[in-house]
N, C-alpha and C. Protein backbone atom coordinates (compact mmCIF):
# COMPACT_ATOMS: atom_id res chain seq x y z
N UNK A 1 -19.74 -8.56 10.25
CA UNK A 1 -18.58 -8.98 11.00
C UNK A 1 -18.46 -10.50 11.00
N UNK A 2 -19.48 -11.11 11.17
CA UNK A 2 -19.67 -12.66 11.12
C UNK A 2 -19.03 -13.31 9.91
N UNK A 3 -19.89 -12.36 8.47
CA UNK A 3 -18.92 -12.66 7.19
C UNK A 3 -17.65 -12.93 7.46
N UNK A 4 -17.22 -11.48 7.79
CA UNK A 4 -15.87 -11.54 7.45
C UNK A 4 -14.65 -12.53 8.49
N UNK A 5 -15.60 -12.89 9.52
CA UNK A 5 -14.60 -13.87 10.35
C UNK A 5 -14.60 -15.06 9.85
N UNK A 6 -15.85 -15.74 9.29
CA UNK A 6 -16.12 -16.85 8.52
C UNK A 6 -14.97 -16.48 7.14
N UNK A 7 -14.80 -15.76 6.41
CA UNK A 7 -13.83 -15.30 5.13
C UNK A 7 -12.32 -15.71 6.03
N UNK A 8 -11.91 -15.49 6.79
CA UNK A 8 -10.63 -15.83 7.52
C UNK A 8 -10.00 -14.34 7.98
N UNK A 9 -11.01 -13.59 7.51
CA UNK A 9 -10.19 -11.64 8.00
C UNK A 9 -10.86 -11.67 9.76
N UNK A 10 -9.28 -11.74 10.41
CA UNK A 10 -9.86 -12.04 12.28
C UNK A 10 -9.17 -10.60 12.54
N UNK A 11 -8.70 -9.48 11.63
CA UNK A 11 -8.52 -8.42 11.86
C UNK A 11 -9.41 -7.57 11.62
N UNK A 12 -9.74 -7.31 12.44
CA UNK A 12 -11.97 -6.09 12.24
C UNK A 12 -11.47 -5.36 13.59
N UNK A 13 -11.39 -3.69 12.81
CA UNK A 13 -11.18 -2.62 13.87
C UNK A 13 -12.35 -1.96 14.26
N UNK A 14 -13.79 -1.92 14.98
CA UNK A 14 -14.50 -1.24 15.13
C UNK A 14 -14.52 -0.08 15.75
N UNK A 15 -14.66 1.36 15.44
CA UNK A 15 -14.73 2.59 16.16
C UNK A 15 -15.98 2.77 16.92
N UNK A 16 -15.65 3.47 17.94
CA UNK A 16 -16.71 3.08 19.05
C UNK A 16 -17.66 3.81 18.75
N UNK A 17 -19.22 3.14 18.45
CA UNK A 17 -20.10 3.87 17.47
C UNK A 17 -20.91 5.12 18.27
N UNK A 18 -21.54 6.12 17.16
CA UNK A 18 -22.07 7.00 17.96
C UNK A 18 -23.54 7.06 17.60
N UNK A 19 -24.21 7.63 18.79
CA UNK A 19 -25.77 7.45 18.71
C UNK A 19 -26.80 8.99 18.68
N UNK A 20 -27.19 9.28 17.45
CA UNK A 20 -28.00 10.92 17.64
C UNK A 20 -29.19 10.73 16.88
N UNK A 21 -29.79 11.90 16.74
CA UNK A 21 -31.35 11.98 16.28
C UNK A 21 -30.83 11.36 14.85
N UNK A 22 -30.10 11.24 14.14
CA UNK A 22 -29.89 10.93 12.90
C UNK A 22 -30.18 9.22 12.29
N UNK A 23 -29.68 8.42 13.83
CA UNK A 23 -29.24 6.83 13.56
C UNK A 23 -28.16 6.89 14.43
N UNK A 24 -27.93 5.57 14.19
CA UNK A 24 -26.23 5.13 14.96
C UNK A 24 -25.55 4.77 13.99
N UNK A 25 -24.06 5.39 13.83
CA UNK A 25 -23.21 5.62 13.06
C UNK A 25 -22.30 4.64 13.17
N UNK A 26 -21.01 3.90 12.65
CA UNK A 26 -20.02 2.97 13.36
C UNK A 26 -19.56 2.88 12.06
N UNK A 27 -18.01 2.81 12.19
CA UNK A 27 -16.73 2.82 11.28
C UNK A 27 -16.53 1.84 11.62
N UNK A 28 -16.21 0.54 10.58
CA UNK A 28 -15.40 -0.66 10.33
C UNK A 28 -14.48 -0.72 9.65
N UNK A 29 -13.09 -0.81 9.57
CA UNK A 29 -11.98 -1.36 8.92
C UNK A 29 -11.27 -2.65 8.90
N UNK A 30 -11.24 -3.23 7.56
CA UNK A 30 -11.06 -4.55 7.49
C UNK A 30 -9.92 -4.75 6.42
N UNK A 31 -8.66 -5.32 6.47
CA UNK A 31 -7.82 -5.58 5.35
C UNK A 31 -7.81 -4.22 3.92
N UNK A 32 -7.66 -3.23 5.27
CA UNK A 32 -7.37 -1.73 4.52
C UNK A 32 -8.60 -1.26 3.73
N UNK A 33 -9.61 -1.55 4.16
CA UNK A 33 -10.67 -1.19 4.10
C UNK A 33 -11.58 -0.61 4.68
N UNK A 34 -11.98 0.69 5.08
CA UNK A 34 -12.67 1.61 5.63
C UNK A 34 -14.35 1.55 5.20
N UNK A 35 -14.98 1.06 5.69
CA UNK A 35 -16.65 1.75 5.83
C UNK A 35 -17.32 2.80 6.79
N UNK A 36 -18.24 3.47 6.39
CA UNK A 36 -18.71 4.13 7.28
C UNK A 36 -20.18 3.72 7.00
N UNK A 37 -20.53 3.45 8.41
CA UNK A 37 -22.43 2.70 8.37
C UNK A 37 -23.19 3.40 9.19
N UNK A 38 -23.89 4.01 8.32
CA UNK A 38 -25.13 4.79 9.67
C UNK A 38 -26.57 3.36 9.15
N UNK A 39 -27.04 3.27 10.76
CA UNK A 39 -28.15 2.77 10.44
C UNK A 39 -29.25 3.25 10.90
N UNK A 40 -30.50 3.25 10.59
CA UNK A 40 -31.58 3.95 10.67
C UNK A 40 -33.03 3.08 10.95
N UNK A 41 -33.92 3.51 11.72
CA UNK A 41 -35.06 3.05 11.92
C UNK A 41 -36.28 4.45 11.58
N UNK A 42 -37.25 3.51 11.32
CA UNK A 42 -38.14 4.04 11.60
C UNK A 42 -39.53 3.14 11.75
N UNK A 43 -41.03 3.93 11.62
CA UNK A 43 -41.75 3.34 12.40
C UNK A 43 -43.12 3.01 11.50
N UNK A 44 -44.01 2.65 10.86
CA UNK A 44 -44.68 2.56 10.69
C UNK A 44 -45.75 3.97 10.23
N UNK A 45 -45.92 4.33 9.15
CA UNK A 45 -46.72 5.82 8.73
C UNK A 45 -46.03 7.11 9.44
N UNK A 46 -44.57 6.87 9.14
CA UNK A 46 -44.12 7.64 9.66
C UNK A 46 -43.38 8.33 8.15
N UNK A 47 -42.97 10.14 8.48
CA UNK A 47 -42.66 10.78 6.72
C UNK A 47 -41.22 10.42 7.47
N UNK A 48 -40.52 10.58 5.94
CA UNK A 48 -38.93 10.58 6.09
C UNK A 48 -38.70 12.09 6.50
N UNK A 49 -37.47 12.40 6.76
CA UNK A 49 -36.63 13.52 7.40
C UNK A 49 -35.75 14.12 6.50
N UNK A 50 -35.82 15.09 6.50
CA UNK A 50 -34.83 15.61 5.61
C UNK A 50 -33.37 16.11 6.14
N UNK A 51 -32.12 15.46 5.91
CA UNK A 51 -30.97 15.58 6.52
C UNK A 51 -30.66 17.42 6.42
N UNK A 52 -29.84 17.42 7.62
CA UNK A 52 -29.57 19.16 7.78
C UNK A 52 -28.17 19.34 6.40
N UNK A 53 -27.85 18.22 6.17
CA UNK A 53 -26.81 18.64 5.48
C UNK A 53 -27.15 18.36 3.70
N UNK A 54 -27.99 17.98 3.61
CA UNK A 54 -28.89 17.62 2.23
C UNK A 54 -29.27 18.89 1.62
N UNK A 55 -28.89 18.58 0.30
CA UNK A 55 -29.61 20.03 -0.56
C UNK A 55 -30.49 19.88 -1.48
């Protein structure tokens, strides 16, 4: 977001993000541009997860 205010785009629509066992999710649109960002943590010797919707 910082980028893009520094770039001169002062139009940034954020959707109000959501939070589940998965990560926290949040939609940005910028100069007709749509992202979708999940972000994710984890912890130290910890296994990855396998998504419910993954095949």
């Amino acid at each position: 977001m910082r980028h893009l205010w520094l770039d001169g785009f002062t139009r940034l629509e954020l959707l109000k993000p959501q939070v589940d066992n998965s990560g926290y999710d949040l939609v940005l649109e910028a100069n007709a541009v749509t992202r979708h960002i999940q972000l994710k943590a984890s912890h130290h010797g910890s296994s990855p997860e396998r998504s419910v919707n993954s095949s």
